[in-house]
Protein backbone atom coordinates (compact mmCIF):
# COMPACT_ATOMS: atom_id res chain seq x y z
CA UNK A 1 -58.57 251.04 -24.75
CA UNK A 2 -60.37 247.74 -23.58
CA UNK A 3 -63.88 250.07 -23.64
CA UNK A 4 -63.34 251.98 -27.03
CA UNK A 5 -62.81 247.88 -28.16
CA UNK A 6 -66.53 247.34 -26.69
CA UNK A 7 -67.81 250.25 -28.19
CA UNK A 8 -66.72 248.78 -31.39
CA UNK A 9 -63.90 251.02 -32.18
CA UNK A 10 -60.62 249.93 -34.16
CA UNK A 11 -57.65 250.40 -32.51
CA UNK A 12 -53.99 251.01 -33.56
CA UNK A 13 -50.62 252.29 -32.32
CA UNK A 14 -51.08 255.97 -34.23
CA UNK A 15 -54.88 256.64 -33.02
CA UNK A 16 -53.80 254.86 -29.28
CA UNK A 17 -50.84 257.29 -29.32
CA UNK A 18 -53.07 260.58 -30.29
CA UNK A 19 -55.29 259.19 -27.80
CA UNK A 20 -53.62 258.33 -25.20
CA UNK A 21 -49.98 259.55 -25.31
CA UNK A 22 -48.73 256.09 -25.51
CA UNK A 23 -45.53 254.75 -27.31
CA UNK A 24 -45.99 251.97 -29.58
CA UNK A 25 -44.64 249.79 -27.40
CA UNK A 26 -46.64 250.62 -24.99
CA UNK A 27 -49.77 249.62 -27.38
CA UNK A 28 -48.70 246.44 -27.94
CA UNK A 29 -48.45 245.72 -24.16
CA UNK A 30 -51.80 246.60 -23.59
CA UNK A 31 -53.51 245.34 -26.48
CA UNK A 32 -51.46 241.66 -25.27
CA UNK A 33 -52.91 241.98 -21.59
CA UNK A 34 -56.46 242.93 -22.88
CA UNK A 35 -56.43 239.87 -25.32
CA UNK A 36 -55.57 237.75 -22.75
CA UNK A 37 -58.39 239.79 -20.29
CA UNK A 38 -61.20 239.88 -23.40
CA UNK A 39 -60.85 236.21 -23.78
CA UNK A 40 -60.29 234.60 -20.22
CA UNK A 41 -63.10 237.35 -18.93
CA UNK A 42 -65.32 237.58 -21.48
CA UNK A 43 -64.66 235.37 -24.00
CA UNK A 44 -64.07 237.88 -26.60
CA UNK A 45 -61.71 237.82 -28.83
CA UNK A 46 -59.66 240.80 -29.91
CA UNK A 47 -58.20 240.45 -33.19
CA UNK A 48 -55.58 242.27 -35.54
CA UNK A 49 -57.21 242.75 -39.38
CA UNK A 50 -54.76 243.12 -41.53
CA UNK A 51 -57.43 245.06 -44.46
CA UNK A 52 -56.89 247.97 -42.06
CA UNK A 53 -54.08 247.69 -39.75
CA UNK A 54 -56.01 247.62 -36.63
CA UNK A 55 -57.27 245.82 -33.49
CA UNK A 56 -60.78 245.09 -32.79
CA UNK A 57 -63.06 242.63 -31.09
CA UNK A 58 -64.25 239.82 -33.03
CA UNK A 59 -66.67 238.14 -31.43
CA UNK A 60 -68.55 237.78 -27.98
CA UNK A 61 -69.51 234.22 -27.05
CA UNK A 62 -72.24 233.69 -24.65
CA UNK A 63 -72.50 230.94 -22.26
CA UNK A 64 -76.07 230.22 -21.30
């Protein structure tokens, strides 16, 4: 899930379930631990957009 994020795919419980097999339960459990990984990691931050009903990655802060 974390990679289709990065590859700028939008993510919810119905295409994560086709996907994946997952319950929706399930979905939210990941998508909490790779919010948690984006931002600590990466400082990206995964966001939910309510226009669409989906998950995606909002932005990707670099530290120079």
């Amino acid at each position: 899930m974390y990679e289709d994020l990065l590859a700028g795919s939008k993510l919810n419980s119905k295409t994560c379930n086709d996907k994946y097999g997952i319950s929706e339960s399930t979905f939210y459990r990941y998508i909490s631990t790779i919010k948690e990984f984006a931002w600590e990691r990466h400082l990206q931050e995964v966001v939910y957009s309510t226009e669409d009903n989906t998950y995606k990655i909002l932005k990707n802060f670099k530290i120079e």
